[in-house]
Protein backbone atom coordinates (compact mmCIF):
# COMPACT_ATOMS: atom_id res chain seq x y z
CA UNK A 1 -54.35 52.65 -41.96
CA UNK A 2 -53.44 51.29 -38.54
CA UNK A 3 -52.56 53.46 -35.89
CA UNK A 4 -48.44 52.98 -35.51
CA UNK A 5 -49.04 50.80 -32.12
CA UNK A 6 -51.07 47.88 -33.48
CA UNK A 7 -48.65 46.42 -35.94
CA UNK A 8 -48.20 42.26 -35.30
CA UNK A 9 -45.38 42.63 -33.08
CA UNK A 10 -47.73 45.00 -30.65
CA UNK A 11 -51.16 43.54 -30.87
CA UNK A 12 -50.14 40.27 -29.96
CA UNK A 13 -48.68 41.60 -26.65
CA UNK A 14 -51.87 42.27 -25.74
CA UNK A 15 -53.85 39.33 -24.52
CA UNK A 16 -55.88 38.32 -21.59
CA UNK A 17 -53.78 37.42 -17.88
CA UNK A 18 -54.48 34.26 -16.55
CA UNK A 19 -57.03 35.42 -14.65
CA UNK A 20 -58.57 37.64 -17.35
CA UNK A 21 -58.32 33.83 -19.64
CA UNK A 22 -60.75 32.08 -17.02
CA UNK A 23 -62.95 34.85 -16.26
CA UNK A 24 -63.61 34.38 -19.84
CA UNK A 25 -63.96 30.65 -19.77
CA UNK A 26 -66.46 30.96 -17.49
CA UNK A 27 -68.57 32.47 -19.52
CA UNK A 28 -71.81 32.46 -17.63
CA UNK A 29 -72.34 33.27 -13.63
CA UNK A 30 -74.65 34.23 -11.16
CA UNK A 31 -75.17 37.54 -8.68
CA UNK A 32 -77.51 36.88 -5.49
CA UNK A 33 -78.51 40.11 -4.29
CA UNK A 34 -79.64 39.02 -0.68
CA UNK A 35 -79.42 41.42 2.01
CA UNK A 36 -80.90 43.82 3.92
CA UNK A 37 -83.28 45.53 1.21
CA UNK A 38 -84.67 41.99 1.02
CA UNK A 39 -86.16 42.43 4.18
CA UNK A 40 -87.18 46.47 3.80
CA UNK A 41 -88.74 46.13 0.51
CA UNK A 42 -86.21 48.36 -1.39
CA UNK A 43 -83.56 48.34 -3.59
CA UNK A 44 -81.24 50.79 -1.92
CA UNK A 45 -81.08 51.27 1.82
CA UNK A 46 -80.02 54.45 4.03
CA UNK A 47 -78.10 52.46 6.93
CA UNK A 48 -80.43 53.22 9.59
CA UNK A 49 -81.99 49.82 9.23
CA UNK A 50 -82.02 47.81 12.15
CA UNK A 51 -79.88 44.60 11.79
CA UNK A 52 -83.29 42.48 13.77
CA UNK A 53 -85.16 42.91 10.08
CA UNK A 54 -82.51 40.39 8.57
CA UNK A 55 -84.11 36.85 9.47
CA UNK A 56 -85.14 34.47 6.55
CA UNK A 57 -87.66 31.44 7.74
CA UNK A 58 -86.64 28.67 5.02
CA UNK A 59 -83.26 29.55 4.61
CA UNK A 60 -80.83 27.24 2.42
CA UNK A 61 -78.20 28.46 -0.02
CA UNK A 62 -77.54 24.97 -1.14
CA UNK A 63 -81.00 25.49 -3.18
CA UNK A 64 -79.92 28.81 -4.93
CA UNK A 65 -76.54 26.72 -5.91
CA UNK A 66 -78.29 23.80 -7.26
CA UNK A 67 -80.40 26.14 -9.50
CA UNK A 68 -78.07 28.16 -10.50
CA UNK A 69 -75.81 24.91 -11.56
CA UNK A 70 -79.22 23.93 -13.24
CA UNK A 71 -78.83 26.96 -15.59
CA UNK A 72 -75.21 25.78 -16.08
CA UNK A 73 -73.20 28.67 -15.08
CA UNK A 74 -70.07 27.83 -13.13
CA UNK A 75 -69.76 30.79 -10.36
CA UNK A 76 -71.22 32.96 -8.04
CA UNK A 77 -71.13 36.29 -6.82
CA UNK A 78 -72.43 36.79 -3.94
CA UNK A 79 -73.51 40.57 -2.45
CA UNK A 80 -71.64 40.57 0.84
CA UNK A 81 -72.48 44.48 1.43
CA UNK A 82 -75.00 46.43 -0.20
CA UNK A 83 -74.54 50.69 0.59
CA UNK A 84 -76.33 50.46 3.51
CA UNK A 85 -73.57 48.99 5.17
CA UNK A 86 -74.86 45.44 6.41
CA UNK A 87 -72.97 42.59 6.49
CA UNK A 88 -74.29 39.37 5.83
CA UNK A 89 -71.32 37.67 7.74
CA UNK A 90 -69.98 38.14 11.57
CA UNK A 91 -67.78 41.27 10.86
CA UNK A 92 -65.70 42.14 13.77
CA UNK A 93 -65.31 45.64 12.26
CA UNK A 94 -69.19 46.62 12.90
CA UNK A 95 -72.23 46.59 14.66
CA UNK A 96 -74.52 46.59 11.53
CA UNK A 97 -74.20 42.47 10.59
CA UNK A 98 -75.97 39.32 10.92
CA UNK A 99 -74.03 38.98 14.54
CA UNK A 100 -76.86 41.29 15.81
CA UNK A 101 -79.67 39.43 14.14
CA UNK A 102 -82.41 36.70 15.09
CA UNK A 103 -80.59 35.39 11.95
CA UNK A 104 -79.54 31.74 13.26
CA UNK A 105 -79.54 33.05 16.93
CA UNK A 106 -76.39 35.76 15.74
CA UNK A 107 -74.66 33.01 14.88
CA UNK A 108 -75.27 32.64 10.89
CA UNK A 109 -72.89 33.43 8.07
CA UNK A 110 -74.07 33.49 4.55
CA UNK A 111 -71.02 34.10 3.11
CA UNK A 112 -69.33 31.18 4.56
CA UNK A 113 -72.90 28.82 3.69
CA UNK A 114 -72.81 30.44 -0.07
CA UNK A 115 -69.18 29.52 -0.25
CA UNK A 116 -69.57 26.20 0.65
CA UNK A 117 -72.06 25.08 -1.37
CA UNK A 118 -70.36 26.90 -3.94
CA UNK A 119 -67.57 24.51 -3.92
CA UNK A 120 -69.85 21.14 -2.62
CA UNK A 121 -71.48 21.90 -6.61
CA UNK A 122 -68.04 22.52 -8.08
CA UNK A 123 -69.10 26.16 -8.61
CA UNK A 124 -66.47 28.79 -7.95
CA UNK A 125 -67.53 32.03 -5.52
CA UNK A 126 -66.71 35.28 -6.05
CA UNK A 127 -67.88 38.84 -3.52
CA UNK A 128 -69.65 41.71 -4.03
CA UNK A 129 -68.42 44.68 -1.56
CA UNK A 130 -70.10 48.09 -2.50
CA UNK A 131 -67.20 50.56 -1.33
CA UNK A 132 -70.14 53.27 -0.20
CA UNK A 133 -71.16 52.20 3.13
CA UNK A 134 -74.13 54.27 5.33
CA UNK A 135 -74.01 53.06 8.09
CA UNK A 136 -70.31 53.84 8.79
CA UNK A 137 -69.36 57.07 10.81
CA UNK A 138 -65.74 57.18 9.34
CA UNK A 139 -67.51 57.74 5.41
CA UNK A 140 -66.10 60.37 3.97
CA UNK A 141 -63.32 60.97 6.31
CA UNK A 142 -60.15 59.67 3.71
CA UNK A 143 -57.67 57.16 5.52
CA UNK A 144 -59.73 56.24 8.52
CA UNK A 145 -62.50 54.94 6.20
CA UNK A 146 -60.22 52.80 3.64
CA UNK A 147 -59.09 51.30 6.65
CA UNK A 148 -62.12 50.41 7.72
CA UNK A 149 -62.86 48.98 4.29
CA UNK A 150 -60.06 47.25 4.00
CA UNK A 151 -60.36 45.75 7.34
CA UNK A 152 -63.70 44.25 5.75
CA UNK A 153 -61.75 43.20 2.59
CA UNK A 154 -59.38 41.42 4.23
CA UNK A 155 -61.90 39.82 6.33
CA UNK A 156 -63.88 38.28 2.77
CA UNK A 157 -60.69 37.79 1.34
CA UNK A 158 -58.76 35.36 3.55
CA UNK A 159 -61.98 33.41 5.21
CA UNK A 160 -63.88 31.74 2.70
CA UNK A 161 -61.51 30.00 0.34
CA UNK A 162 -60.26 30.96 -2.83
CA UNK A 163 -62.09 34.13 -4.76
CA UNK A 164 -62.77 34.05 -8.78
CA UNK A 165 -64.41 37.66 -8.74
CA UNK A 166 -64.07 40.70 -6.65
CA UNK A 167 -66.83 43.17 -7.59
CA UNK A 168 -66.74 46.53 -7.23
CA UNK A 169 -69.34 49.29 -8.51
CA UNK A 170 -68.53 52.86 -8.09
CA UNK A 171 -71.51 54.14 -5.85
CA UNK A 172 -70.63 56.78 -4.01
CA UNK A 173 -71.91 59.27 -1.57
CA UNK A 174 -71.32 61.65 1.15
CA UNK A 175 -70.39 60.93 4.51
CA UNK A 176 -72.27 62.16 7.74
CA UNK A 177 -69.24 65.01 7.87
CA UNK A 178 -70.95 65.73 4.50
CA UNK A 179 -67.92 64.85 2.64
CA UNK A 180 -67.59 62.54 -0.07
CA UNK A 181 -65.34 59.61 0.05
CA UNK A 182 -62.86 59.26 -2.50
CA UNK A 183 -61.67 55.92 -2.77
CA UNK A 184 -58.37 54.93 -2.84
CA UNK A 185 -58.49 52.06 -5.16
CA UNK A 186 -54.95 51.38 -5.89
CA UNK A 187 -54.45 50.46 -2.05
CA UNK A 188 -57.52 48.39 -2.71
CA UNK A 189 -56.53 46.37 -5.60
CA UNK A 190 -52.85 45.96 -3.99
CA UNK A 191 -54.90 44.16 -1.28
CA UNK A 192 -56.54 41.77 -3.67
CA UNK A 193 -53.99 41.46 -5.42
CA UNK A 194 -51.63 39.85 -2.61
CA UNK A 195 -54.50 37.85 -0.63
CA UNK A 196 -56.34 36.55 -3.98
CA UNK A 197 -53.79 36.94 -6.48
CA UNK A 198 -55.99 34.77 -8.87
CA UNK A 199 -58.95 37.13 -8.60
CA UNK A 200 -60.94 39.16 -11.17
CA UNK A 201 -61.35 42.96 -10.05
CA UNK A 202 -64.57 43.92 -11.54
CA UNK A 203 -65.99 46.82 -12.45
CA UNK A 204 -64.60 49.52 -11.06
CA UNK A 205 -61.56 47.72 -11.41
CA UNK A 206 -58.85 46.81 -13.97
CA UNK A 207 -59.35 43.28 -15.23
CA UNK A 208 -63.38 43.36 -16.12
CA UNK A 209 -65.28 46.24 -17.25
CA UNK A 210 -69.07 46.79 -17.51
CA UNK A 211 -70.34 46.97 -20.67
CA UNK A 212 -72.66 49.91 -20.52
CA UNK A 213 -75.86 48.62 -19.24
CA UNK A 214 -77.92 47.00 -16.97
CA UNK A 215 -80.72 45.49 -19.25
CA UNK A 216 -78.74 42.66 -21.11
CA UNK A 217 -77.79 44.91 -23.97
CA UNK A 218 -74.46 44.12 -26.25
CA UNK A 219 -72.65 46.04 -28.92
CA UNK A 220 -72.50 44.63 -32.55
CA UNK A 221 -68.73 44.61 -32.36
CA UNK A 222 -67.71 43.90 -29.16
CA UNK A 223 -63.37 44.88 -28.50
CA UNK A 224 -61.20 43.56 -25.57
CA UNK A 225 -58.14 45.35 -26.68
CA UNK A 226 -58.83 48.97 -25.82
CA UNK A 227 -56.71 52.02 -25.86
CA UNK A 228 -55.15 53.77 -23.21
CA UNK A 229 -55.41 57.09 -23.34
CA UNK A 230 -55.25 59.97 -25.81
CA UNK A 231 -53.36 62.54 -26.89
CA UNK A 232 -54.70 65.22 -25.90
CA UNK A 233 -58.09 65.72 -23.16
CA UNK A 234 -59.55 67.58 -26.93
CA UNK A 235 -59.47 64.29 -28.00
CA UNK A 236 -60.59 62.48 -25.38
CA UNK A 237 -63.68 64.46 -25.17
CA UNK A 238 -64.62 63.98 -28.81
CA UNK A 239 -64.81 60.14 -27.73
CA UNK A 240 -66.80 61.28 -24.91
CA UNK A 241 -64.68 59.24 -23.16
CA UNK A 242 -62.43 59.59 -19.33
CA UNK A 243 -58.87 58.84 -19.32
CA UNK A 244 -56.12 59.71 -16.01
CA UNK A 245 -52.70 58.46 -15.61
CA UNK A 246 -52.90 54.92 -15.41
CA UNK A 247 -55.28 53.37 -17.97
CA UNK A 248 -58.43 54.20 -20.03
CA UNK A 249 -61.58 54.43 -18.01
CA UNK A 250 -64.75 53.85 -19.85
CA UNK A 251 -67.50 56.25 -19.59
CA UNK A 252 -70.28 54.67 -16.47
CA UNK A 253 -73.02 56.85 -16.90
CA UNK A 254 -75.30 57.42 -19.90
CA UNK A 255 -76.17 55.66 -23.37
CA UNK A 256 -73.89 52.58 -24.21
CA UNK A 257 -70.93 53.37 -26.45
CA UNK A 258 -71.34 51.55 -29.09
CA UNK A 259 -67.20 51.94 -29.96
CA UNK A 260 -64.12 51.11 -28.10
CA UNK A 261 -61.69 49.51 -29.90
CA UNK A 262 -62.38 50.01 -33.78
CA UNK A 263 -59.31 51.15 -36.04
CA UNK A 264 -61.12 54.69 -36.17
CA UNK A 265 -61.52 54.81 -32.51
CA UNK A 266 -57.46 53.47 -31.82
CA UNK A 267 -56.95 56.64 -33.89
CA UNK A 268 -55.00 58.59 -31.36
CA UNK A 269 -54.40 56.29 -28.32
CA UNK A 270 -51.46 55.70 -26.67
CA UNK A 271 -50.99 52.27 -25.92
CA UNK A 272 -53.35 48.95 -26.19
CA UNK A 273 -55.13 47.01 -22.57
CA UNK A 274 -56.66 44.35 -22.63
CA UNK A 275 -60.03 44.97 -20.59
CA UNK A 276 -62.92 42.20 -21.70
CA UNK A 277 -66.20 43.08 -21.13
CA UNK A 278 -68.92 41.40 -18.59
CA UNK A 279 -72.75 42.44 -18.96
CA UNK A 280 -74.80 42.07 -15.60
CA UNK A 281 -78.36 42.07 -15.53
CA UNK A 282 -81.42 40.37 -13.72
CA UNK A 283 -84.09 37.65 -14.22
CA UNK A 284 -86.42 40.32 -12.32
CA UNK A 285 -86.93 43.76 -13.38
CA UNK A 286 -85.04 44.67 -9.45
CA UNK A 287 -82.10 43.41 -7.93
CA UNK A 288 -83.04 42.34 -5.02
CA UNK A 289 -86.56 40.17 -4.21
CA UNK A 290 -89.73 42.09 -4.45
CA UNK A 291 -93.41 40.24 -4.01
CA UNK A 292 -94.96 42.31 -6.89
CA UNK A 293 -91.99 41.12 -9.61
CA UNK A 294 -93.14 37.27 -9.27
CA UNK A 295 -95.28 37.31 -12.42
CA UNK A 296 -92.65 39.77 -14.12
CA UNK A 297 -90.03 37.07 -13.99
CA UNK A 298 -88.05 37.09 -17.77
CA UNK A 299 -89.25 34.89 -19.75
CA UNK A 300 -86.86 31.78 -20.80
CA UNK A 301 -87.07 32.73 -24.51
CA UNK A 302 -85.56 36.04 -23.18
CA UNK A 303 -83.19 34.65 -21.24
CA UNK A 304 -81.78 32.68 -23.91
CA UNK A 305 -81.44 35.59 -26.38
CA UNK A 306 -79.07 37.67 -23.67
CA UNK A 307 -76.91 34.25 -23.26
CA UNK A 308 -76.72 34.54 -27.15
CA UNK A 309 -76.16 38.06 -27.59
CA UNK A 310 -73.78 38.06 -24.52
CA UNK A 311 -72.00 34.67 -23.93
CA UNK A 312 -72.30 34.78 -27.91
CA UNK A 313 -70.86 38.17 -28.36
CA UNK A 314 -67.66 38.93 -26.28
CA UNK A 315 -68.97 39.16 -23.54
CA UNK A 316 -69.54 37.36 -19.82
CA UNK A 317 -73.36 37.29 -18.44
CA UNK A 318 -73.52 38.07 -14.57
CA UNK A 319 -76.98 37.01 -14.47
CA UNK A 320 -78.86 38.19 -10.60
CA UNK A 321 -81.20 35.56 -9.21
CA UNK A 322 -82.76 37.48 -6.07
CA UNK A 323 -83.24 34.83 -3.31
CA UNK A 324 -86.17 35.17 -1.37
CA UNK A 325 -87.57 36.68 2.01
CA UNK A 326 -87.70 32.71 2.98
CA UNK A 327 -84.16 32.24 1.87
CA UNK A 328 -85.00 30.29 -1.02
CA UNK A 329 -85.18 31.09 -4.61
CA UNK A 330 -88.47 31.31 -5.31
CA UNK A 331 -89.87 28.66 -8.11
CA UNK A 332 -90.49 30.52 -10.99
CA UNK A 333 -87.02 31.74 -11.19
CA UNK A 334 -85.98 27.98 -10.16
CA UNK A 335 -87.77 26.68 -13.17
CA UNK A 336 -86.69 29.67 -15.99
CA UNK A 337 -83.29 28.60 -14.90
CA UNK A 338 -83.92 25.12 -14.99
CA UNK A 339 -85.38 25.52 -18.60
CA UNK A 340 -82.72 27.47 -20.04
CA UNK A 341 -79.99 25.34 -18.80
CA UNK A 342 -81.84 22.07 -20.52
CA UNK A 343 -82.50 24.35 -23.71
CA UNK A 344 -78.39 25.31 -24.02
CA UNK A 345 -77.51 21.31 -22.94
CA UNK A 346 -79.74 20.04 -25.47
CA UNK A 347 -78.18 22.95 -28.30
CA UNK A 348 -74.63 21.87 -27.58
CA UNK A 349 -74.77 18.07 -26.73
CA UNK A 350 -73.36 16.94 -30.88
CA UNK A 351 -70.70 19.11 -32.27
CA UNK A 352 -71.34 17.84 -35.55
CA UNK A 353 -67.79 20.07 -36.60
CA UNK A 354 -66.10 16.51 -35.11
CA UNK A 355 -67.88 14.41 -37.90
CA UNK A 356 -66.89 16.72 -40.77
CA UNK A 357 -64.09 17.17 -43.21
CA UNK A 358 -62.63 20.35 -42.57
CA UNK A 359 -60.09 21.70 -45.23
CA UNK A 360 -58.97 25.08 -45.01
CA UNK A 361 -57.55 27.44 -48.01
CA UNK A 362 -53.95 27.72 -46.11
CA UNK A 363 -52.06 26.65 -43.14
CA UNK A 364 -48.52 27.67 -41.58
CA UNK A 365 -47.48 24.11 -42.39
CA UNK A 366 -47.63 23.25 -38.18
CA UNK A 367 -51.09 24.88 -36.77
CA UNK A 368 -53.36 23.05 -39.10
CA UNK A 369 -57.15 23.35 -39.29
CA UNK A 370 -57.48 19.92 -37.21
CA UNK A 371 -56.77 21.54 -34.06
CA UNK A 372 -60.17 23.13 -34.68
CA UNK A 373 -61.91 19.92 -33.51
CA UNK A 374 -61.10 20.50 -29.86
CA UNK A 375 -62.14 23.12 -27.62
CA UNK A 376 -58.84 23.98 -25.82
CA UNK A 377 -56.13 26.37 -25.48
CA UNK A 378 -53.41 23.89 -26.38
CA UNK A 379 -53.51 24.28 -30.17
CA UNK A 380 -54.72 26.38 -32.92
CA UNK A 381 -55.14 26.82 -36.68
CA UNK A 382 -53.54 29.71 -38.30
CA UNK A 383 -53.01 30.56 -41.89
CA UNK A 384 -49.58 31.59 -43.05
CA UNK A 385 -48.06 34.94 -42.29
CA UNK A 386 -48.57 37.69 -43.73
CA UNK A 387 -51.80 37.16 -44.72
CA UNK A 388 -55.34 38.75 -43.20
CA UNK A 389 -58.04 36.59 -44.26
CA UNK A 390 -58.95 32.45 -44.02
CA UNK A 391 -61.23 30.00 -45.34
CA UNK A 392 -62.57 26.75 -43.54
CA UNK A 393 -64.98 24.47 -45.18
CA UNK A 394 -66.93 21.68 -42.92
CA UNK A 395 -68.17 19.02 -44.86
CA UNK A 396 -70.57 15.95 -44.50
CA UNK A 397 -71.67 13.00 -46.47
CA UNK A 398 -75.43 13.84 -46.37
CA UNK A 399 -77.30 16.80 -44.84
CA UNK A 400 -78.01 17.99 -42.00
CA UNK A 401 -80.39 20.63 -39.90
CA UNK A 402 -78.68 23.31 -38.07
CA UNK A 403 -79.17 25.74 -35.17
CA UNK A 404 -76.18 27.58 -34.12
CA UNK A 405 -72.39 27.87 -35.40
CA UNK A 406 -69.32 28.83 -32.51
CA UNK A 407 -66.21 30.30 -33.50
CA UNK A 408 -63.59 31.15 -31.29
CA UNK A 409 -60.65 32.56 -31.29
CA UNK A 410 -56.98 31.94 -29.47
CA UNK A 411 -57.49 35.12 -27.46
CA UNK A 412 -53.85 34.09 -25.78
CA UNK A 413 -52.22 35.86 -29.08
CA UNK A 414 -55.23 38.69 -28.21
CA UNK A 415 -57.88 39.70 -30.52
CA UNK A 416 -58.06 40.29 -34.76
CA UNK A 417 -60.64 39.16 -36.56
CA UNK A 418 -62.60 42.26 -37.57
CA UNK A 419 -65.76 40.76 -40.07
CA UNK A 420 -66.35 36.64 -40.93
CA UNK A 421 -69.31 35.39 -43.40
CA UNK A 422 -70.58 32.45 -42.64
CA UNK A 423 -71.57 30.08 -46.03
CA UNK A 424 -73.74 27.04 -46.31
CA UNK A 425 -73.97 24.89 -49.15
CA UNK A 426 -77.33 24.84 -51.35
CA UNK A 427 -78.44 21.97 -53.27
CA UNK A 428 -77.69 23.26 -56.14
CA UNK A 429 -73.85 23.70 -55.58
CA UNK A 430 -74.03 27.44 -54.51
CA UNK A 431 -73.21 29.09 -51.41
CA UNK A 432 -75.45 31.19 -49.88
CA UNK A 433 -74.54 33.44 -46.92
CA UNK A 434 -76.53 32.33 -42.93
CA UNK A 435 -74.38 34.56 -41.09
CA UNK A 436 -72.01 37.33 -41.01
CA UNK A 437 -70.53 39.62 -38.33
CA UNK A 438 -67.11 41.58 -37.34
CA UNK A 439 -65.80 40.99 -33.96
CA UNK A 440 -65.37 37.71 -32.70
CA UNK A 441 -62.76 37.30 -29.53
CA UNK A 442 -63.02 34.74 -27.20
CA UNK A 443 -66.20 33.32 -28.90
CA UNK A 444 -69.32 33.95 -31.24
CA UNK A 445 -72.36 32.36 -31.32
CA UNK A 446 -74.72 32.22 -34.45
CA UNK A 447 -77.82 31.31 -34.36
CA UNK A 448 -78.98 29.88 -37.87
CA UNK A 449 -81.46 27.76 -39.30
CA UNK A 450 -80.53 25.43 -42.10
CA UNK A 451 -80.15 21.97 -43.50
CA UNK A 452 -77.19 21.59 -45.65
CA UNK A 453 -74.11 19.18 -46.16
CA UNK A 454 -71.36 21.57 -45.94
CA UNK A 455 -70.49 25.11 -43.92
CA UNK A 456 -67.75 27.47 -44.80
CA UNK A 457 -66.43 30.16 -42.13
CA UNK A 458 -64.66 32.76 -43.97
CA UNK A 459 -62.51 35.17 -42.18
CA UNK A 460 -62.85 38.33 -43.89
CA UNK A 461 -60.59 40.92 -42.62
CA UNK A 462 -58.50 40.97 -39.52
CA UNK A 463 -56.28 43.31 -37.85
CA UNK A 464 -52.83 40.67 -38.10
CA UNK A 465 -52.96 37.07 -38.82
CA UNK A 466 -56.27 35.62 -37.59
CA UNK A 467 -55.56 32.89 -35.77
CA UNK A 468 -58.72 30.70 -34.57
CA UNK A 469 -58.90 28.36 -31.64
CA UNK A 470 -61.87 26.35 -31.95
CA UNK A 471 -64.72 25.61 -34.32
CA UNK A 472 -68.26 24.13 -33.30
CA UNK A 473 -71.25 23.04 -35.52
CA UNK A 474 -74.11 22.29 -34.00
């Protein structure tokens, strides 16, 4: 049995904002880690760096934007501050920034270049702003150093144009009065929220959470519609889970939880949020550039199975391409990009879903299983009330060979389906299963490998009334 909260009338009142609804259309974007460690050789800083290290030789952003558009994501998020407190553009609240560089003559800004040729590609930007800063002296001193960070906020948040993505991870340290910060992240997010009121908070934040890991790792059943909270902290700890006042925290540290949002894990909660997940990881074993990791770039057959498993699965990919000490992206990474972005173009260029017949066992009488031909928000194919299950058969006039099957569904009336089998015809008349699965949200992706004249998608079980928005063949 359900838990009392996630009747029909509940569920459905939790779905995606309208910022949580793009984030998710999205689907696939970039992180440049480009800063001071690319100059130092390290992955994490300690402040004292001097700001005359910073000084690339064949600097131009406009490259890392037209590879990443190779790839075909459609953002960027770009690392404006790393801890060691450097900023990349002319902050007027520090010392430590590229005004005190060779960098351009002092006179550089990477976040406003990376912006622009953000938006010259039709790419949206997004920042990165790690909330422990080094190199401050006000760290760890409460008020006076969210001011400070705010200052810097506001600063990223009203120059550069409009903001997809503000990206927060929860490093923290302590200060040089060898106390440790505690961030006051409500009177951070009620910044973003009235400068960038369209923006994604991410990860330490409420709109996008991190899905567990750094290597490109996804759950079998991946849930946007979490709980919030427990009844009591007993309980809470048997999930090995955090909770406080305001919303369900999932657990940062450690092995990946393989369960947040099943019926057995609901078992308890409160209330339902709507918190999708994004997995970030990088083409290079580090983060930022490092000589050594040139012939340890990931392989394109690798970086197709995380779009796959991620993109495919529930999820976002936040995939980091570390520019260079030159400024430039350096050509190996250029050309795995490049390749993966023909590979996926090349996948998805026939939906051959728009040449079939598609009947379906039942219909409302109104959301019919046409609307399934279009990839869109403005319709949808649901079966009639009451029911928890669906059928939808794709059929041709004569065979043919294929690689991959997308189902999605319309993640505006939240999430349901909870396991799908996926059916081809055999020659013989028979079905015979190519897929199967449970959770399927904004989209799945299976990869399959058959010739056949006829598909059937069979929804299975779902929590209410599945209701699907789009169905692709490919």
């Amino acid at each position: 049995m359900y838990p009392q909260y996630t009747n029909d009338k509940t569920l459905v009142k939790c779905h995606p904002s309208a910022r949580q609804l793009h984030i998710a259309e999205m689907e696939f974007y970039a992180f440049l880690c480009f800063n001071m460690n690319t100059f130092t050789d390290r992955e994490w800083g300690d402040g004292r760096e001097s700001p005359t290290l910073f000084n690339p030789t064949e600097y131009n952003p406009r490259q890392w934007i037209e590879a990443i558009a190779s790839a075909g994501m459609k953002g960027v998020i770009l690392v404006c501050k790393h801890h060691d407190g450097f900023c990349i553009w002319p902050s007027v609240y520090t010392e430590h920034c590229v005004r005190n560089s060779p960098f351009q003559n002092g006179q550089g800004d990477v976040v406003r270049d990376v912006a622009d040729a953000c938006r010259e590609k039709g790419l949206e930007f997004g920042v990165y702003l790690s909330p422990w800063d080094m190199n401050a002296p006000m760290y760890g001193q409460g008020e006076a150093y969210d001011d400070y960070f705010c200052h810097q906020l506001t600063e990223l948040l009203t120059n550069y144009g409009d903001v997809f993505s503000v990206w927060f991870d929860g490093a923290c340290g302590e200060g040089p009065n060898g106390k440790v910060q505690v961030y006051d992240w409500e009177r951070y997010y009620a910044l973003i929220r009235k400068l960038q009121p369209n923006a994604c908070i991410s990860i330490s934040g409420p709109d996008v959470r991190w899905c567990g890991n750094e290597a490109g790792d996804t759950r079998e059943s991946e849930w946007s519609v979490l709980p919030t909270g427990f009844d009591t902290p007993e309980e809470v700890a048997a999930k090995s889970q955090q909770t406080d006042d305001t919303a369900f925290r999932e657990k940062k540290i450690g092995d990946m939880e393989r369960d947040l949002g099943s019926r057995s894990f609901l078992e308890g909660a409160k209330g339902l949020v709507w918190r999708p997940a994004e997995t970030d990881t990088s083409i290079r074993p580090g983060w930022f550039y490092h000589a050594y990791e040139d012939d340890k770039v990931r392989s394109t057959e690798t970086l197709l199975d995380i779009w796959y498993r991620t993109v495919g699965g529930n999820s976002t990919l936040l995939l980091n391409i570390p520019p260079d000490r030159r400024g430039l992206l350096h050509e190996t990474d250029v050309q795995r990009l490049r390749e993966l972005g023909e590979y996926i173009r090349d996948t998805f260029a026939v939906n051959l879903a728009e040449q079939a017949e598609i009947t379906a066992d039942s219909d409302d009488g109104y959301h019919t299983a046409e609307n399934l031909r279009t990839d869109s928000y403005d319709s949808y194919y649901k079966p009639f009330d009451g029911t928890n299950t669906a059928e939808l058969t794709f059929r041709w006039n004569s065979p043919h060979k294929l690689s991959c099957i997308r189902i999605k569904e319309y993640i505006p009336m939240s999430q349901r389906v909870e396991s799908y089998v996926i059916e081809a015809r055999q020659p013989g008349g028979n079905w015979a299963t190519i897929a199967s699965g449970t959770t399927i949200g904004y989209q799945k992706l299976e990869r399959v490998d058959v010739c056949t004249n006829a598909v059937r998608i069979r929804i299975t079980d779902a929590r209410v009334c599945p209701i699907l928005s789009f169905a692709g063949i490919y």
